[in-house]
C-alpha atoms as a PDB file:
ATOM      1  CA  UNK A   1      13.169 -90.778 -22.414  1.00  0.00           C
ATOM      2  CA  UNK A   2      11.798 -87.711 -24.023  1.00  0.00           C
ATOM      3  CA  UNK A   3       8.716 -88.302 -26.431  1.00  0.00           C
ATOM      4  CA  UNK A   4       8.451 -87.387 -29.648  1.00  0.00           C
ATOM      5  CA  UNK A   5       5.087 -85.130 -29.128  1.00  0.00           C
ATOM      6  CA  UNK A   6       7.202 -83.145 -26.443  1.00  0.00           C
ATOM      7  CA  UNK A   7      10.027 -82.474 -28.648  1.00  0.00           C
ATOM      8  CA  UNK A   8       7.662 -81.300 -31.128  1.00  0.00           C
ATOM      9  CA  UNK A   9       5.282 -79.737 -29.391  1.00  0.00           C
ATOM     10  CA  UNK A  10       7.122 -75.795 -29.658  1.00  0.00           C
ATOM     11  CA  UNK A  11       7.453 -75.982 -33.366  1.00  0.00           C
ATOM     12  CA  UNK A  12       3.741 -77.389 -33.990  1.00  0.00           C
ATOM     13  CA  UNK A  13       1.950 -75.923 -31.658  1.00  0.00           C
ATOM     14  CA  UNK A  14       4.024 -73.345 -30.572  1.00  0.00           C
ATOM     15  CA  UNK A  15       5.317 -72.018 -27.095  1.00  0.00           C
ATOM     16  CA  UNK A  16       1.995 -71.278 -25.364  1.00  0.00           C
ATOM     17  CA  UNK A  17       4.375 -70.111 -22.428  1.00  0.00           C
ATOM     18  CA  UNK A  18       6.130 -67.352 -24.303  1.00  0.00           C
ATOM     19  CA  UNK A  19       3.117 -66.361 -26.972  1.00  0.00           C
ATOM     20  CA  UNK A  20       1.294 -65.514 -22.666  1.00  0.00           C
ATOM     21  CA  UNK A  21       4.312 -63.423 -21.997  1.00  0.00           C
ATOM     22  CA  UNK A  22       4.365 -61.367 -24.920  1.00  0.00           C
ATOM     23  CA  UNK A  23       0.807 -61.184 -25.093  1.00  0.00           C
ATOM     24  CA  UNK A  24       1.059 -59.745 -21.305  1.00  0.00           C
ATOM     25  CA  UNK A  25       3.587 -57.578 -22.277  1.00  0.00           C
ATOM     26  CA  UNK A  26       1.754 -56.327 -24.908  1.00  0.00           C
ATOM     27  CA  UNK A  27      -1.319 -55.590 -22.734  1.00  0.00           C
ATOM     28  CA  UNK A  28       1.382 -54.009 -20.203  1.00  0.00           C
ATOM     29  CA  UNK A  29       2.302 -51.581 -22.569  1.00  0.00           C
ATOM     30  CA  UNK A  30      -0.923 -50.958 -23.723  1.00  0.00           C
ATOM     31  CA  UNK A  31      -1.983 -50.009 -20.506  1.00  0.00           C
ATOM     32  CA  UNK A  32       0.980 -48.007 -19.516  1.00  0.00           C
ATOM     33  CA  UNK A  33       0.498 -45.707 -22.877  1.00  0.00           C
ATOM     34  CA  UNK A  34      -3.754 -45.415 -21.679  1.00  0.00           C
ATOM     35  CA  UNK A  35      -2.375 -44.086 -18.773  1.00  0.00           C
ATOM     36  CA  UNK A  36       0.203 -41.662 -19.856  1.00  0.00           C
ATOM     37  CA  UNK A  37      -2.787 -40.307 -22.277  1.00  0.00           C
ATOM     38  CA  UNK A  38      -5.544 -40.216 -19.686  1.00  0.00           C
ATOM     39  CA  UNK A  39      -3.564 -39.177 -16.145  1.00  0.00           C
ATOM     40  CA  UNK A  40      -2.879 -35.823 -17.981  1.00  0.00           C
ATOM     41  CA  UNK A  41      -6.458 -35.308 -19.376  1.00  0.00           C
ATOM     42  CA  UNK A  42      -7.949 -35.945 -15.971  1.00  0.00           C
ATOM     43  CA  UNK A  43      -5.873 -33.962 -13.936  1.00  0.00           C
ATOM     44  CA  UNK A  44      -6.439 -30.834 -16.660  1.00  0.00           C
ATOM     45  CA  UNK A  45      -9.994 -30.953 -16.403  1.00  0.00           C
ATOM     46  CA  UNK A  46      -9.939 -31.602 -12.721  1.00  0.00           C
ATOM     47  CA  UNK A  47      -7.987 -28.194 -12.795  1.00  0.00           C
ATOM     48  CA  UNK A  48     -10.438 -26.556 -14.660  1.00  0.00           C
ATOM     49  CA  UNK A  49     -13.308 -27.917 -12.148  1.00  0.00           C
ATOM     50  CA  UNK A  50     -11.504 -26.895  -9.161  1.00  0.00           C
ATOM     51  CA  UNK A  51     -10.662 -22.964 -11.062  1.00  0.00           C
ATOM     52  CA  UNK A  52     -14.318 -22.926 -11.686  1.00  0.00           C
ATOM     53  CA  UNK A  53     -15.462 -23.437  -8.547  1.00  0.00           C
ATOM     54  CA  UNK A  54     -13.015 -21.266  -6.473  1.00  0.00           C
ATOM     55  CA  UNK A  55     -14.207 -18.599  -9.193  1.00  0.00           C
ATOM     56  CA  UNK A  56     -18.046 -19.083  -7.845  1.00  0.00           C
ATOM     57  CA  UNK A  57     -17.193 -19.034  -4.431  1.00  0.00           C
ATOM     58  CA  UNK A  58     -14.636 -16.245  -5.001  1.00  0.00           C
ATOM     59  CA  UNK A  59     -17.624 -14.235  -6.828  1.00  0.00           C
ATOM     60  CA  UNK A  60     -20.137 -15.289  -4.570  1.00  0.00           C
ATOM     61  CA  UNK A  61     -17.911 -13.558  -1.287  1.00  0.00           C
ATOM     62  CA  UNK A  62     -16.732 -10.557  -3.034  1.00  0.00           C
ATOM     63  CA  UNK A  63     -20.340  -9.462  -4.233  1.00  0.00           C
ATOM     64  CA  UNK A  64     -21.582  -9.715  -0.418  1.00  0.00           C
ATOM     65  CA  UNK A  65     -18.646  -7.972   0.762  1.00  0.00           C
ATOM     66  CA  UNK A  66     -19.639  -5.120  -1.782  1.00  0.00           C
ATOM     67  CA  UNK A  67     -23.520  -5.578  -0.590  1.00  0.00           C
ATOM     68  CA  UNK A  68     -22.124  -5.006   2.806  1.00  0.00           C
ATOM     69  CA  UNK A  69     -19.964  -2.219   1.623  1.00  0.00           C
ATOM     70  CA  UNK A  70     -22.803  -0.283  -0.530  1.00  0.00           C
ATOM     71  CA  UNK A  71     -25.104   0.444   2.551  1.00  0.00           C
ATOM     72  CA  UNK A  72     -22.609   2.685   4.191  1.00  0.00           C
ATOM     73  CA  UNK A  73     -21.207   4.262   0.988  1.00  0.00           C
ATOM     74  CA  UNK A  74     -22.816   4.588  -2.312  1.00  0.00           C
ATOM     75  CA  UNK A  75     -19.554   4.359  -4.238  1.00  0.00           C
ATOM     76  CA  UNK A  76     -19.362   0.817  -4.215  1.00  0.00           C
ATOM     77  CA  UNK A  77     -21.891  -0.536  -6.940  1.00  0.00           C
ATOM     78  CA  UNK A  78     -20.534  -3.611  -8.665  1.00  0.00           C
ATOM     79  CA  UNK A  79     -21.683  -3.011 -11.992  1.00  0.00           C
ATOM     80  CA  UNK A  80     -20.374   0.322 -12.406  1.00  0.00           C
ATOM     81  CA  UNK A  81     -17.550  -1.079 -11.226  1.00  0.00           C
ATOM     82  CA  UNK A  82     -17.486  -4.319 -13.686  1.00  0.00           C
ATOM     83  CA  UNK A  83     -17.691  -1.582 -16.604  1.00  0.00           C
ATOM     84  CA  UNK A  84     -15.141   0.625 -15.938  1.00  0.00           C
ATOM     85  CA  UNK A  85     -13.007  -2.875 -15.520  1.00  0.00           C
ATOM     86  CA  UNK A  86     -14.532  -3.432 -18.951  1.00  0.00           C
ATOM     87  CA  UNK A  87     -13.909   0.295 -20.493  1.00  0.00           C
ATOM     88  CA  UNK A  88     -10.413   0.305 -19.442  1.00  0.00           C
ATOM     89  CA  UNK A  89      -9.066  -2.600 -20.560  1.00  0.00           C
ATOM     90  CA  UNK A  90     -10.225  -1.951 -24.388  1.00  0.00           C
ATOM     91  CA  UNK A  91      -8.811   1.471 -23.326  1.00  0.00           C
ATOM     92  CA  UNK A  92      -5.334   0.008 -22.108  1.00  0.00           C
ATOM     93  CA  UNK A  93      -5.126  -1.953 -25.300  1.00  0.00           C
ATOM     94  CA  UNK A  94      -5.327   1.028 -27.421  1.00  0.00           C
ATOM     95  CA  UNK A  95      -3.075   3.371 -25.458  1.00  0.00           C
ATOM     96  CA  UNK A  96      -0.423   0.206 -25.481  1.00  0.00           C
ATOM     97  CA  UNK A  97      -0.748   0.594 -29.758  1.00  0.00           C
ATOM     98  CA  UNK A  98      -0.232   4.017 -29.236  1.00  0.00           C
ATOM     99  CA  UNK A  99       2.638   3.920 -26.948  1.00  0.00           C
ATOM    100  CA  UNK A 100       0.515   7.083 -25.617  1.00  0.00           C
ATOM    101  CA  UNK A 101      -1.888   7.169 -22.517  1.00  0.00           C
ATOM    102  CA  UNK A 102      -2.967  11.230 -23.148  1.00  0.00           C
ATOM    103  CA  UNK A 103      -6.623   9.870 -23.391  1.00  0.00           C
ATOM    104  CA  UNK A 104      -5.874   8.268 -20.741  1.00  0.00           C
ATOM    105  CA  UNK A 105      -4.371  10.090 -17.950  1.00  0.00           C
ATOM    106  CA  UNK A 106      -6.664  11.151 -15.505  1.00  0.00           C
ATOM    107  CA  UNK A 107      -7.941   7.513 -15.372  1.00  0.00           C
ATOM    108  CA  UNK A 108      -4.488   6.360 -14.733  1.00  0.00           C
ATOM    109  CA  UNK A 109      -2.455   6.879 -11.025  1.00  0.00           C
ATOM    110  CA  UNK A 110       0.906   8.558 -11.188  1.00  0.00           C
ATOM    111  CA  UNK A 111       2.319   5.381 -10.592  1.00  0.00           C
ATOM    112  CA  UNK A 112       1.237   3.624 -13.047  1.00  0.00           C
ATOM    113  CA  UNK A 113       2.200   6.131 -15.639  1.00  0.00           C
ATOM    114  CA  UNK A 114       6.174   6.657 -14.695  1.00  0.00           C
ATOM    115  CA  UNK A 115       5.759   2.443 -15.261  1.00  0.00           C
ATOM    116  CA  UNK A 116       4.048   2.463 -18.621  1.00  0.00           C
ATOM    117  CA  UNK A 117       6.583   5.741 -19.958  1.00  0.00           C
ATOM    118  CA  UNK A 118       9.641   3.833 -18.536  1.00  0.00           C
ATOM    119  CA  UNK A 119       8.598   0.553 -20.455  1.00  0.00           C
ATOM    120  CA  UNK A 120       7.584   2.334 -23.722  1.00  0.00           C
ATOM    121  CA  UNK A 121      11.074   4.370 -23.676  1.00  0.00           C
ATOM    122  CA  UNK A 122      12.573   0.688 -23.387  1.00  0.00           C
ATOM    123  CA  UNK A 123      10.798   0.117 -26.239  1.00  0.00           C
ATOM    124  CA  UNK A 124      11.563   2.718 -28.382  1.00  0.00           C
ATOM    125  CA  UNK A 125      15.040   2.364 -27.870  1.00  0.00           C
ATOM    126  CA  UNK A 126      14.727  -1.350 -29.203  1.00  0.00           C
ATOM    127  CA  UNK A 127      12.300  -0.317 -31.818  1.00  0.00           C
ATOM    128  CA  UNK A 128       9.660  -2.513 -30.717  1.00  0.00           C
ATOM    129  CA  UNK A 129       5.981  -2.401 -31.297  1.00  0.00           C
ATOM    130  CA  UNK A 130       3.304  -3.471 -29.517  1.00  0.00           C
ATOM    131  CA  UNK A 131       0.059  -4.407 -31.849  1.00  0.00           C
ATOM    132  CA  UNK A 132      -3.422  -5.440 -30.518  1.00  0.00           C
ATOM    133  CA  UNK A 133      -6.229  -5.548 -33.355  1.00  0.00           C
ATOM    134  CA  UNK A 134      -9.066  -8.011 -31.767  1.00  0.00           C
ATOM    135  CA  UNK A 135     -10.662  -7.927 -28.383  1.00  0.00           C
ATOM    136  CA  UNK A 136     -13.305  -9.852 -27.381  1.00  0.00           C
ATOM    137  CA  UNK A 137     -14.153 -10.453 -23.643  1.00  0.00           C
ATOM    138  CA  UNK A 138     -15.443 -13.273 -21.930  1.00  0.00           C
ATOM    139  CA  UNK A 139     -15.806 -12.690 -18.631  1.00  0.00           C
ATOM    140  CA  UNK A 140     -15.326  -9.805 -15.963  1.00  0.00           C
ATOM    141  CA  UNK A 141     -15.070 -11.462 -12.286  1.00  0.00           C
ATOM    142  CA  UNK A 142     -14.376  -9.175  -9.158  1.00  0.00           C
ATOM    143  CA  UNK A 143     -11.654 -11.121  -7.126  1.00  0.00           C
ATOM    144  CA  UNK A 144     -10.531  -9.118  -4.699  1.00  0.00           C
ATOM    145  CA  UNK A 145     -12.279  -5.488  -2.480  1.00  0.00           C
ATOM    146  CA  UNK A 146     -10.940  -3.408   0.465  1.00  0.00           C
ATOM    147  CA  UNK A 147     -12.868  -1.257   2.189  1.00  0.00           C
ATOM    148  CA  UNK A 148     -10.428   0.710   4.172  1.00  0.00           C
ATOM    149  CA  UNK A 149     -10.792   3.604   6.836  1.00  0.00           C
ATOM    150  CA  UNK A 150      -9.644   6.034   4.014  1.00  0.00           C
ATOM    151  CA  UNK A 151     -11.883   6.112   0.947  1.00  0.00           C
ATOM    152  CA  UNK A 152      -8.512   6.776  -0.730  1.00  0.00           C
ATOM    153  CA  UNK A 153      -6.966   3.205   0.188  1.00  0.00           C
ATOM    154  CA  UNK A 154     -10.013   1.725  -1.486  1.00  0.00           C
ATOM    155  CA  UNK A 155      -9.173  -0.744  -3.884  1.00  0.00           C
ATOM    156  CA  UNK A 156     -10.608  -3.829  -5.802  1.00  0.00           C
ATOM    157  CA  UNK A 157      -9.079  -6.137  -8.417  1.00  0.00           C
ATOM    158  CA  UNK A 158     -10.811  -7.878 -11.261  1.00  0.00           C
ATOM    159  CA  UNK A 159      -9.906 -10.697 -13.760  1.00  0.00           C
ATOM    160  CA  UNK A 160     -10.406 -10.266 -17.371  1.00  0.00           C
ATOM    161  CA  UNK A 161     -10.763 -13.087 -19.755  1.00  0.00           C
ATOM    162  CA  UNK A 162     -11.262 -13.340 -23.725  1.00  0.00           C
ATOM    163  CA  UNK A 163     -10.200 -13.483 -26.852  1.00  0.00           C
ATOM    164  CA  UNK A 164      -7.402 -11.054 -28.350  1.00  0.00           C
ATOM    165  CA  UNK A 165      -4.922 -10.308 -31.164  1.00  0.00           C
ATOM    166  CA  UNK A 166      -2.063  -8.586 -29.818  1.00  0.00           C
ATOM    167  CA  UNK A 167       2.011  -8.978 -30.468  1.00  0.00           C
ATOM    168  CA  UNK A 168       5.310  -7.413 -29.790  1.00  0.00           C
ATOM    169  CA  UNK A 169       7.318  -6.811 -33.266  1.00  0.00           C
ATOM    170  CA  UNK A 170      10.559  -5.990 -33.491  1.00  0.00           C
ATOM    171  CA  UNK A 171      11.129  -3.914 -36.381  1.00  0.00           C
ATOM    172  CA  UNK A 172      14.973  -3.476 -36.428  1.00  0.00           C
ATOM    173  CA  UNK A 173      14.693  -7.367 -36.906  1.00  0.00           C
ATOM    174  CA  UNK A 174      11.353  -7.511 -39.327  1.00  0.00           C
ATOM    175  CA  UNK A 175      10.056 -10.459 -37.350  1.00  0.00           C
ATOM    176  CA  UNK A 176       7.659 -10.722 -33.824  1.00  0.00           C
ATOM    177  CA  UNK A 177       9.146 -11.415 -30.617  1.00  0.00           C
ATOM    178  CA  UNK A 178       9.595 -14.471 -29.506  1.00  0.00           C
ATOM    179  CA  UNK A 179       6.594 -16.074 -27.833  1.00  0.00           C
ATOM    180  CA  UNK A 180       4.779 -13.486 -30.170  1.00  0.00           C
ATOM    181  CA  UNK A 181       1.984 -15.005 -32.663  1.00  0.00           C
ATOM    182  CA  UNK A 182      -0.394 -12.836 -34.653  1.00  0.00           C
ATOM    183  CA  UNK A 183      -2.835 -15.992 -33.968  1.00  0.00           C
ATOM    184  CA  UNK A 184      -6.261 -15.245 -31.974  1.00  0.00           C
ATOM    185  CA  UNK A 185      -5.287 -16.190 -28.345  1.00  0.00           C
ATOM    186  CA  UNK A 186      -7.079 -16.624 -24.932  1.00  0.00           C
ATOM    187  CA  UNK A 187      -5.626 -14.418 -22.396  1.00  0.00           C
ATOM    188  CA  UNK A 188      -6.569 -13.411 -18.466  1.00  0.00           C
ATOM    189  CA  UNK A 189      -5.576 -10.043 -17.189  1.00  0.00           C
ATOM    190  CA  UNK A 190      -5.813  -8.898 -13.749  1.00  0.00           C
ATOM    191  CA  UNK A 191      -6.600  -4.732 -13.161  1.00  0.00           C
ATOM    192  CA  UNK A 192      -6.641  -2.833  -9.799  1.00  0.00           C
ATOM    193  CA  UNK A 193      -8.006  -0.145  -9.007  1.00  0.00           C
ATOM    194  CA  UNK A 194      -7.870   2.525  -6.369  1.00  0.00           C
ATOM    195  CA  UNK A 195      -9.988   5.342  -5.173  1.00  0.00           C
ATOM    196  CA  UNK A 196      -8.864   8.699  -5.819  1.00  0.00           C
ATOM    197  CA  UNK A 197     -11.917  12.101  -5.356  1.00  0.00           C
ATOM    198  CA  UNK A 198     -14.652   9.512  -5.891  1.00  0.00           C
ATOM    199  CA  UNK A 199     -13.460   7.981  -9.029  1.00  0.00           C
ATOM    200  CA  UNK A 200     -11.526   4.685  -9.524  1.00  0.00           C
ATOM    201  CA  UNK A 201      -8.350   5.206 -10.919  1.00  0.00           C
ATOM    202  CA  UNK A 202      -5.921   2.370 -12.617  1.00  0.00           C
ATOM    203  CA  UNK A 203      -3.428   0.853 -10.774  1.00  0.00           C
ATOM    204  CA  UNK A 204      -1.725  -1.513 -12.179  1.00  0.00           C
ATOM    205  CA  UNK A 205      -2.276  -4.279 -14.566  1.00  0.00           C
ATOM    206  CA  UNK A 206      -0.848  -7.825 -14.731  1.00  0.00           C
ATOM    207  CA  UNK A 207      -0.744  -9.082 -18.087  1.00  0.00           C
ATOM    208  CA  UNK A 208      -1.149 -13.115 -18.400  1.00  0.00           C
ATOM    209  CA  UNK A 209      -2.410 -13.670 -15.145  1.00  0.00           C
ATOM    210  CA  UNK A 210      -2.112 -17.113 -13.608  1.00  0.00           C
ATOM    211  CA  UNK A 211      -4.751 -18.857 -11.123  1.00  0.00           C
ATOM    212  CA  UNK A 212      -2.251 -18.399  -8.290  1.00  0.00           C
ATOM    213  CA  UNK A 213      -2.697 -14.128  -8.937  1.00  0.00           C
ATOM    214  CA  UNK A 214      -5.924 -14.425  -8.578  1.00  0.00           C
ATOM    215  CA  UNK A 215      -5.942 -16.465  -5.094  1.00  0.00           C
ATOM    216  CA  UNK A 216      -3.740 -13.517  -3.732  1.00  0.00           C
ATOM    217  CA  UNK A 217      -6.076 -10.927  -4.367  1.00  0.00           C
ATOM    218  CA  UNK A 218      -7.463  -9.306  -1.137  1.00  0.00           C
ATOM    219  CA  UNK A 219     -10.495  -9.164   0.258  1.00  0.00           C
ATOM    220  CA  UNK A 220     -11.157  -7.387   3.598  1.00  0.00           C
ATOM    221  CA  UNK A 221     -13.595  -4.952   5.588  1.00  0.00           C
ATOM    222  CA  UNK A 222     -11.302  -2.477   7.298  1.00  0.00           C
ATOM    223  CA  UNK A 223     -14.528  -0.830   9.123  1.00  0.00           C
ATOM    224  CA  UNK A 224     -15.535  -4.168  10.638  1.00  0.00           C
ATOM    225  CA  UNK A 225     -12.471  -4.974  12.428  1.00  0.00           C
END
């Protein structure tokens, strides 16, 4: 026969067996949203350590590659280098507001400026406008040098990161672009550059770089193969 106390037992004292489950589940869930909010953190700022490091190492080759390069021609000298990266890309900013490169043009390969006319006509045509009001730069690394038989296939590439205002507007439609904001935003470009009669001229620029651009930049010693 069933006692009394046993029959009981739930409503006084309650189900100790059920009030363990929930509690576990609880606990379960719990943990499951800890780890939903920390897997992501850790595996951003593990991202960030590895970019950092690949970004020493990648700065640390490249500047003895351009050590090794210097002592058989003077034209490679890293700093003059890192401020014409710097000069041009305030430049590049102001020509894009200007939809006009004149200033310009003798920096500038003939490539690059059929690209930039052909994109601006686009433009035009669509009445857009491109707007940049704030720069402020961060950091200037050297990624990528080649030192080739021909001083006129020399070329190196360099990342650009800061701080900038620039937007596309549309002004048939009165509004920005989308993924426009007139918000202060971190950006990294990448610029290469080619020698041309001793001077390095701009070859291209890739706006919003990502970390896999700047992995594929080249670095080689044509002269020691």
């Amino acid at each position: 026969m069933t006692s009394l106390h046993t029959l009981l037992h739930p409503w006084i004292f309650g189900d100790t067996t059920n009030m363990a489950s929930d509690r576990l589940e609880q606990l379960y869930a719990a943990y499951n949203g800890f780890l939903v909010v920390i897997i992501p953190i850790a595996l951003y700022v593990c991202w960030l350590i590895v970019k950092k490091v690949w970004l020493m190492i990648r700065k640390t080759r490249v500047k003895n590659y351009i050590q090794t390069f210097s002592t058989n021609d003077y034209f490679w000298n890293e700093k003059r280098m890192i401020e014409k990266a710097k000069e041009m890309f305030i430049s590049v900013q102001k020509a894009w507001t200007r939809n006009e490169f004149v200033p310009l043009a003798p920096q500038l390969t003939d490539k690059l400026k059929m690209e930039w006319q052909e994109i601006w006509l686009r433009m035009r045509r669509r009445k857009y406008m491109f707007a940049c009001s704030v720069i402020d730069i961060k950091r200037i690394t050297i990624i990528g040098v080649i030192d080739h038989f021909d001083n006129h296939q020399d070329r190196f590439k360099v990342e650009i990161t800061g701080y900038v205002r620039r937007y596309l507007r549309d002004n048939r439609q009165k509004m920005l672009t989308e993924n426009s904001t007139t918000g202060l935003q971190k950006v990294t470009d990448i610029y290469s550059f080619i020698r041309y009669d001793d001077q390095w001229l701009l070859d291209g620029v890739h706006y919003s770089a990502n970390f896999t651009d700047m992995v594929l930049a080249k670095t080689r010693n044509y002269h020691s193969l």
